[in-house]
PDB file of N, CA and C in Angstrom:
ATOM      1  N   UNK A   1    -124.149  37.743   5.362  1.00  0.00           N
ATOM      2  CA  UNK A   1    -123.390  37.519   4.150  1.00  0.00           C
ATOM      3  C   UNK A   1    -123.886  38.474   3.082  1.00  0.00           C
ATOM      4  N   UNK A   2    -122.692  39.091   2.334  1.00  0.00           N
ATOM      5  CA  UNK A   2    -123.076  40.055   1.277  1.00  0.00           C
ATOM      6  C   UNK A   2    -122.525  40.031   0.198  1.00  0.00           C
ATOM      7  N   UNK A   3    -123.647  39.091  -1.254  1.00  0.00           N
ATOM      8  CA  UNK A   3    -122.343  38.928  -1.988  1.00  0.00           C
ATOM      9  C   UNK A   3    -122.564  40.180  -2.930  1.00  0.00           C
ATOM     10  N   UNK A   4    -121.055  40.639  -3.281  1.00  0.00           N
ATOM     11  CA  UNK A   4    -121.338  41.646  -5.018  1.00  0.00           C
ATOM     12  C   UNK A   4    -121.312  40.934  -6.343  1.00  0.00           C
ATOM     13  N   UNK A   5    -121.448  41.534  -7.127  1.00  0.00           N
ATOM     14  CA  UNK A   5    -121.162  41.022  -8.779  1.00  0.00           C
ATOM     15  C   UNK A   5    -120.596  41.721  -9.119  1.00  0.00           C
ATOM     16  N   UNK A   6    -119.618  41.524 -10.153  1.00  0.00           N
ATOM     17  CA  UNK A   6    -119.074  42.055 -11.610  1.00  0.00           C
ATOM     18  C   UNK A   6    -120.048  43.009 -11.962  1.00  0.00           C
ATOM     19  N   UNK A   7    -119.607  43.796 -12.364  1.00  0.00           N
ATOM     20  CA  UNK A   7    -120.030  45.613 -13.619  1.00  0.00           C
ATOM     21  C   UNK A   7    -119.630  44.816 -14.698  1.00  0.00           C
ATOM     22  N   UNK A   8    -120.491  44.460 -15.154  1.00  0.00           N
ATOM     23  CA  UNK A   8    -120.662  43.734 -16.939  1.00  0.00           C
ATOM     24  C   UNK A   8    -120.029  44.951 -17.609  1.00  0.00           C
ATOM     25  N   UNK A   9    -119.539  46.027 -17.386  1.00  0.00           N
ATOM     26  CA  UNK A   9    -118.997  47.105 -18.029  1.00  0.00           C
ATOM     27  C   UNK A   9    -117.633  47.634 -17.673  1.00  0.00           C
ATOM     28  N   UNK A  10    -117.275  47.184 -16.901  1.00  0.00           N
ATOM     29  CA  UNK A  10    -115.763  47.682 -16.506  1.00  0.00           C
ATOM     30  C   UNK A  10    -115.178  46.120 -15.229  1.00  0.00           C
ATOM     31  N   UNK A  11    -116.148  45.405 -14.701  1.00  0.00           N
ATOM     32  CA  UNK A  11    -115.082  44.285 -14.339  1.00  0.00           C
ATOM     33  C   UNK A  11    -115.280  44.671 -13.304  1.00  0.00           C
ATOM     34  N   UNK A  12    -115.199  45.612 -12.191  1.00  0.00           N
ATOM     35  CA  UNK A  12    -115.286  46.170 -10.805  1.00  0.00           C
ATOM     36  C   UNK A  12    -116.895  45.810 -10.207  1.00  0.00           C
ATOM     37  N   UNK A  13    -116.094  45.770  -9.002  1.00  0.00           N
ATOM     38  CA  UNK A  13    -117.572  45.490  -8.337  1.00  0.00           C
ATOM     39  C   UNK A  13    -118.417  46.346  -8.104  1.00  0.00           C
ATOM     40  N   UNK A  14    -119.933  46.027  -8.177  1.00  0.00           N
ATOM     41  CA  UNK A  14    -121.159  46.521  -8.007  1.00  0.00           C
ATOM     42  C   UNK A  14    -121.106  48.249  -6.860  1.00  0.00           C
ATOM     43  N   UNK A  15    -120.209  47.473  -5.707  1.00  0.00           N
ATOM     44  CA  UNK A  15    -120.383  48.517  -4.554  1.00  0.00           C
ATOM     45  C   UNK A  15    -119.023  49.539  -4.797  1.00  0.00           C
ATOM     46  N   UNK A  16    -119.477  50.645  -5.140  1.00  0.00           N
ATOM     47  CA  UNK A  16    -118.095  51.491  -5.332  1.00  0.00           C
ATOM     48  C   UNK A  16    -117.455  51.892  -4.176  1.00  0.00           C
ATOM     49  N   UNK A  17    -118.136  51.258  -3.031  1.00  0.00           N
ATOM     50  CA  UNK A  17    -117.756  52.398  -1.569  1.00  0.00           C
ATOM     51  C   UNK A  17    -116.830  51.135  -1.061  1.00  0.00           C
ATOM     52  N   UNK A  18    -116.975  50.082  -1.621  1.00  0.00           N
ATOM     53  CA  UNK A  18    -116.319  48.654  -1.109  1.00  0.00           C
ATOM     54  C   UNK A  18    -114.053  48.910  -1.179  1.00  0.00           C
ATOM     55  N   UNK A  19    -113.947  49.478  -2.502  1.00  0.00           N
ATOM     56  CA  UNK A  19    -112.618  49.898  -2.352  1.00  0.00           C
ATOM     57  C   UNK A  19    -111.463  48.927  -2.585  1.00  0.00           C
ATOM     58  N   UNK A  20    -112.474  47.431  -3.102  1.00  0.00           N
ATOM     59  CA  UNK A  20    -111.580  46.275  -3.482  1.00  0.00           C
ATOM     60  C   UNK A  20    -111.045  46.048  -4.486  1.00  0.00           C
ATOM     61  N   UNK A  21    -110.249  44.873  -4.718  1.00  0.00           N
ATOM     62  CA  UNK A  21    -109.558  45.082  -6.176  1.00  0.00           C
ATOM     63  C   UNK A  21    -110.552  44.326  -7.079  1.00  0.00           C
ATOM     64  N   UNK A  22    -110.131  44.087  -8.306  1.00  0.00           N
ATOM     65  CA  UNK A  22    -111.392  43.675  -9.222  1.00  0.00           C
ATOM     66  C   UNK A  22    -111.624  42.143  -9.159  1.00  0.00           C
ATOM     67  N   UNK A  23    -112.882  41.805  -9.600  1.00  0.00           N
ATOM     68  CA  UNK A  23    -113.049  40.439  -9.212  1.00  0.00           C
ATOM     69  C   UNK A  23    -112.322  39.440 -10.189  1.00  0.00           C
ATOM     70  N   UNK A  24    -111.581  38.853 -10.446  1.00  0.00           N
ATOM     71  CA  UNK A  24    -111.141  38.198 -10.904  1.00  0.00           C
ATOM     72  C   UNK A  24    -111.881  37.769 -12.476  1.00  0.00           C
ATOM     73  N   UNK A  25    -111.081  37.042 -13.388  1.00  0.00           N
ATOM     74  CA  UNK A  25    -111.977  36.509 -14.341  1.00  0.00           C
ATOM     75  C   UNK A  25    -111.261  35.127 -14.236  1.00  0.00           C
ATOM     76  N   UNK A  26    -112.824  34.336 -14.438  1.00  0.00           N
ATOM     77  CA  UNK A  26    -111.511  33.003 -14.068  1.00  0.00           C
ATOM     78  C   UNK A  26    -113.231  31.981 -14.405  1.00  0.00           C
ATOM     79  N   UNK A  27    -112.987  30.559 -15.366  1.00  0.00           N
ATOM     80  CA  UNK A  27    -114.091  29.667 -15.443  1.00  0.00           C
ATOM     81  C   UNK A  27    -113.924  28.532 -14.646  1.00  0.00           C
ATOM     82  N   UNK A  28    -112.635  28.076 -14.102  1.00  0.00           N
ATOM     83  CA  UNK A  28    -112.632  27.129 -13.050  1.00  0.00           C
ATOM     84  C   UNK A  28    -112.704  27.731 -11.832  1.00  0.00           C
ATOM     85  N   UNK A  29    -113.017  26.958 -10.579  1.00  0.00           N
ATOM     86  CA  UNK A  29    -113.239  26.665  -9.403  1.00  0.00           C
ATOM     87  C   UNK A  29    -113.181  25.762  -8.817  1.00  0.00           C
ATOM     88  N   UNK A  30    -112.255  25.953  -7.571  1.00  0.00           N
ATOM     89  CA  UNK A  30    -112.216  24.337  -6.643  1.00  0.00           C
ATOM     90  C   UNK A  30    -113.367  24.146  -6.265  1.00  0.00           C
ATOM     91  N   UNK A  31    -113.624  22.506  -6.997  1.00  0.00           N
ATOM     92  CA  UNK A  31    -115.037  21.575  -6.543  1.00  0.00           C
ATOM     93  C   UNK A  31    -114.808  21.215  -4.989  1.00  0.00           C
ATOM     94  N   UNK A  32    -115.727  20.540  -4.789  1.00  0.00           N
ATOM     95  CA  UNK A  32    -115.720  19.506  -3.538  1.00  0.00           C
ATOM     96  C   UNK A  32    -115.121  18.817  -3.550  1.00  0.00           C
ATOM     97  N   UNK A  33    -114.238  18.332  -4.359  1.00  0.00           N
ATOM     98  CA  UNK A  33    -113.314  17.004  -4.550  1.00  0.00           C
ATOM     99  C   UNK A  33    -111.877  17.516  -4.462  1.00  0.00           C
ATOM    100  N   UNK A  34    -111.387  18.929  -4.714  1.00  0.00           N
ATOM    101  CA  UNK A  34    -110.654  19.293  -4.496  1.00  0.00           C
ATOM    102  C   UNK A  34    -110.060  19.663  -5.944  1.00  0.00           C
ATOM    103  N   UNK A  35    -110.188  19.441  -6.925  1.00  0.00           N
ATOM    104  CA  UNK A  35    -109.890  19.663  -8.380  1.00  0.00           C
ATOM    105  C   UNK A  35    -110.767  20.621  -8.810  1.00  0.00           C
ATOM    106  N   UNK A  36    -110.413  21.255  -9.996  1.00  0.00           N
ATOM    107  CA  UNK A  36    -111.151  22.237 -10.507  1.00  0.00           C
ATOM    108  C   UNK A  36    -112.279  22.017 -11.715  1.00  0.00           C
ATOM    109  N   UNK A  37    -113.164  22.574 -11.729  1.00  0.00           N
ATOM    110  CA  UNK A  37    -114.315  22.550 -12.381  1.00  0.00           C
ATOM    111  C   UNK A  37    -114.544  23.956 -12.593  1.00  0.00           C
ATOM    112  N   UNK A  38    -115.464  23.887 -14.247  1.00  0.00           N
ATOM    113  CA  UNK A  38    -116.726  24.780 -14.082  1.00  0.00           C
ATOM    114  C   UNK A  38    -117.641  24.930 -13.386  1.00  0.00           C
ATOM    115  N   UNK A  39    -118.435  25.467 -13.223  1.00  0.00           N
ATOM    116  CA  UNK A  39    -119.187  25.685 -11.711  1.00  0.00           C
ATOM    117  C   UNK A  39    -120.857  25.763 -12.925  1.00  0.00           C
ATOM    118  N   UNK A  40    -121.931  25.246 -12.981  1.00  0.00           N
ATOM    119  CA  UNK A  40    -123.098  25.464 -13.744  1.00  0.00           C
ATOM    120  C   UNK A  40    -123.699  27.195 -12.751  1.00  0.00           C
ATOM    121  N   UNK A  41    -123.160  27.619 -11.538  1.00  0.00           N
ATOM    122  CA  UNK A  41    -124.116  28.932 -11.551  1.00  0.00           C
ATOM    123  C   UNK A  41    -122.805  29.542 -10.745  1.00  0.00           C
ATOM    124  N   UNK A  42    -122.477  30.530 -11.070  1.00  0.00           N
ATOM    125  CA  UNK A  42    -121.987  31.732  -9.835  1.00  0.00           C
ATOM    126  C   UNK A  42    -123.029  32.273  -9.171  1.00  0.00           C
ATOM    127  N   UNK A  43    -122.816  32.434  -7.997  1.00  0.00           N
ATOM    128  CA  UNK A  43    -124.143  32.769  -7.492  1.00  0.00           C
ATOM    129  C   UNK A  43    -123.516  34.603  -7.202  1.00  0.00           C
ATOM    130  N   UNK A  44    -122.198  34.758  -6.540  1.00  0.00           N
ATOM    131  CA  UNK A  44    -122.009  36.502  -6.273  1.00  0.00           C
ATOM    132  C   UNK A  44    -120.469  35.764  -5.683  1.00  0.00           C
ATOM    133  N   UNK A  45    -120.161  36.986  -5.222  1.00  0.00           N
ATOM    134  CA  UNK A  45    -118.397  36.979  -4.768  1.00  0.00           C
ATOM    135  C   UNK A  45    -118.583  37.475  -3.451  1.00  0.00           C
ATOM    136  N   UNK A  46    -117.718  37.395  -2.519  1.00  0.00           N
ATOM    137  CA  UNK A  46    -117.655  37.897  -1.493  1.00  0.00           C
ATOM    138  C   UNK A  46    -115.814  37.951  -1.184  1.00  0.00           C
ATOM    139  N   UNK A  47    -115.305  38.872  -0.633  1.00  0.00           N
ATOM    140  CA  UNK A  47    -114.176  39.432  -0.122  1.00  0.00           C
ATOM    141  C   UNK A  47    -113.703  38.668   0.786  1.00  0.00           C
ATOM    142  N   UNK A  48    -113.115  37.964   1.119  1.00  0.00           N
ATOM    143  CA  UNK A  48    -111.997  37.108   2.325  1.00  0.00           C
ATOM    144  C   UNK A  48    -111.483  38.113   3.034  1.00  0.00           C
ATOM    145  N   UNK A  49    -111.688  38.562   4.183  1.00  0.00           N
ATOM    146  CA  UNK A  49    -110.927  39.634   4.937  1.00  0.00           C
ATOM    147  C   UNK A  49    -109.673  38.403   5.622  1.00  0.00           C
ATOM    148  N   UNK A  50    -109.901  37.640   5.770  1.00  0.00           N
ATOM    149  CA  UNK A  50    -108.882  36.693   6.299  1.00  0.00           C
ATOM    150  C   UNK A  50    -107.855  35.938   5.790  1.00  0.00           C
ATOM    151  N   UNK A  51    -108.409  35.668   3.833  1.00  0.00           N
ATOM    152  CA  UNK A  51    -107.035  35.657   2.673  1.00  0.00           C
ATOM    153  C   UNK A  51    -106.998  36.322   2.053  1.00  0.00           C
ATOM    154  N   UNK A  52    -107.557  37.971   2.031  1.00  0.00           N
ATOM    155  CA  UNK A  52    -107.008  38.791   1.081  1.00  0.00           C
ATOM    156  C   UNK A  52    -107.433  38.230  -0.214  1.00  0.00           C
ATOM    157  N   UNK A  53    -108.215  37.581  -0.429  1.00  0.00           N
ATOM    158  CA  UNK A  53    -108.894  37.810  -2.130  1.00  0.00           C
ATOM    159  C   UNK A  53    -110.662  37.243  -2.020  1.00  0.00           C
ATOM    160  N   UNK A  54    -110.948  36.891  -3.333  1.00  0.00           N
ATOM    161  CA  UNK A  54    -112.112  36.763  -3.818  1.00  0.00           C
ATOM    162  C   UNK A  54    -112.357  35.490  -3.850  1.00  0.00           C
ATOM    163  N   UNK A  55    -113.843  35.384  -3.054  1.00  0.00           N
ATOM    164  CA  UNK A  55    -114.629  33.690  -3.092  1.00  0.00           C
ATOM    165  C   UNK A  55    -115.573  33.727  -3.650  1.00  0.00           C
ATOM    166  N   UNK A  56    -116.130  32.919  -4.182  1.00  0.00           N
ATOM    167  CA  UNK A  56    -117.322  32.705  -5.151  1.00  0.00           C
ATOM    168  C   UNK A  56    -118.100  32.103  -4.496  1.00  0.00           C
ATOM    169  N   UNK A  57    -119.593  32.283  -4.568  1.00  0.00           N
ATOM    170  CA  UNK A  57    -120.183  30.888  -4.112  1.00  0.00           C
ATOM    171  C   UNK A  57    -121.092  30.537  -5.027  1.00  0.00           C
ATOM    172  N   UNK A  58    -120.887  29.246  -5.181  1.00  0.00           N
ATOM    173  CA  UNK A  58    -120.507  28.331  -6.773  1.00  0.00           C
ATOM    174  C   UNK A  58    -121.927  27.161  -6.463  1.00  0.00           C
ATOM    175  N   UNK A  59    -122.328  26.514  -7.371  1.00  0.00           N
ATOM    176  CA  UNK A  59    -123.020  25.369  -7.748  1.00  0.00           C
ATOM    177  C   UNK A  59    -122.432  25.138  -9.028  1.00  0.00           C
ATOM    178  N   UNK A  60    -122.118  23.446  -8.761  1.00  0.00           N
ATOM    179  CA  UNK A  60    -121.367  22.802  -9.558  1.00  0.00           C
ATOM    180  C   UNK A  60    -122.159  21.629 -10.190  1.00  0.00           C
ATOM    181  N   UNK A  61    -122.041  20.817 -11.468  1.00  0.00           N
ATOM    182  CA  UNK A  61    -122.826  19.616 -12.078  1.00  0.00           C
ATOM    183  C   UNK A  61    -122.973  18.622 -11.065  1.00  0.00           C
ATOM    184  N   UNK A  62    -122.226  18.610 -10.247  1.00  0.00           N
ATOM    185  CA  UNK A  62    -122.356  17.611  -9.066  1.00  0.00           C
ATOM    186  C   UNK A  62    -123.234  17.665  -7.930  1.00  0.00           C
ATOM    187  N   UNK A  63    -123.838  18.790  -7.902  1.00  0.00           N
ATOM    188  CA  UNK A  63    -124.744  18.820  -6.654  1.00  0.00           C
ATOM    189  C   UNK A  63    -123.969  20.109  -5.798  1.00  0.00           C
ATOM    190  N   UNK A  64    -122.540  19.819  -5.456  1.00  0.00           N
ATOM    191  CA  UNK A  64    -121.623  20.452  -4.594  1.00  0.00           C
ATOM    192  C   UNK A  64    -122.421  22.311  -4.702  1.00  0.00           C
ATOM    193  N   UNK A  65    -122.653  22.815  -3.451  1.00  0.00           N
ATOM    194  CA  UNK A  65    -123.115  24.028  -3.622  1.00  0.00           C
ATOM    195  C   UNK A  65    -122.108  24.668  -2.676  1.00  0.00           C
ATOM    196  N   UNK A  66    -121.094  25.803  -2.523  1.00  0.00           N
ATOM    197  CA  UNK A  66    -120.193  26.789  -1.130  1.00  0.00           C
ATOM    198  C   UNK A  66    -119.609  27.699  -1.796  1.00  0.00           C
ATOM    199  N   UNK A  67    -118.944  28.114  -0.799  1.00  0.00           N
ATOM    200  CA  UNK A  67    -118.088  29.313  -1.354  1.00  0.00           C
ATOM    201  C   UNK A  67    -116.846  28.421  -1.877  1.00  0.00           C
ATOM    202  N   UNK A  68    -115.963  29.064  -2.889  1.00  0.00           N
ATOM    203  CA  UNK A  68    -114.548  28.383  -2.998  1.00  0.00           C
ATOM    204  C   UNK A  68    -113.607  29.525  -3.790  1.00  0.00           C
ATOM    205  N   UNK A  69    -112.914  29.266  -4.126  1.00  0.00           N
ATOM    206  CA  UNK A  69    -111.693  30.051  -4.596  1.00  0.00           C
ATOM    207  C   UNK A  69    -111.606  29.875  -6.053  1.00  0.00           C
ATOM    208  N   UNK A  70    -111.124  30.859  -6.822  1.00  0.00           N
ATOM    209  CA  UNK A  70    -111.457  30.802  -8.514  1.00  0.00           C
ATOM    210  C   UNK A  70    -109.839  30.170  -8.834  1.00  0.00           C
ATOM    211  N   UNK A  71    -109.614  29.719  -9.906  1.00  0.00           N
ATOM    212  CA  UNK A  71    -108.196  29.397 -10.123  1.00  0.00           C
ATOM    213  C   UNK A  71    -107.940  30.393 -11.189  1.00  0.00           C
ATOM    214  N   UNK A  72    -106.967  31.085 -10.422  1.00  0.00           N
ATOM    215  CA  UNK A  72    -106.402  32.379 -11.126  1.00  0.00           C
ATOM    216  C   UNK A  72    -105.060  32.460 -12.005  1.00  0.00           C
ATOM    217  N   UNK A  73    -104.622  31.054 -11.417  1.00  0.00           N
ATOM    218  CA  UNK A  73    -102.884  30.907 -12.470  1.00  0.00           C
ATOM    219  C   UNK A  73    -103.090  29.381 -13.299  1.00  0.00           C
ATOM    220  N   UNK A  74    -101.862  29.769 -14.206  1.00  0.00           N
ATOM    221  CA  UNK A  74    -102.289  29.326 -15.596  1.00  0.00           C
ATOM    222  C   UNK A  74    -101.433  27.456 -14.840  1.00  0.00           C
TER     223      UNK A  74
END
């Protein structure tokens, strides 16, 4: 597992050779419960080659620690 981060300066990820689109900006995340939350840590992002976007892997106020999906629409 390899996660990147955000360029605190332009939004793109860390690895320039990676060729992905930008990581999303987004403060919710599906919890463990299935609803969305703030997450207390991002830990890095990693690429879904299998849905075509960006997973987080998240720790939440609840304990709940995985990867999950950012909520990107309003």
């Amino acid at each position: 597992m390899q996660l990147v981060q955000r360029d605190e300066w332009n939004n793109r990820t860390t690895k320039d050779s990676l060729s992905l689109p930008d990581i999303p900006e987004a403060e919710l995340f599906q919890c463990g419960t299935g609803s969305y939350a703030a997450p207390v840590e991002v830990h890095g992002w990693q690429w879904s080659t299998t849905f075509g976007r960006w997973s987080a892997l998240c720790t939440f106020a609840d304990g709940w620690h995985g990867f999950t999906y950012p909520k990107t629409w309003s």
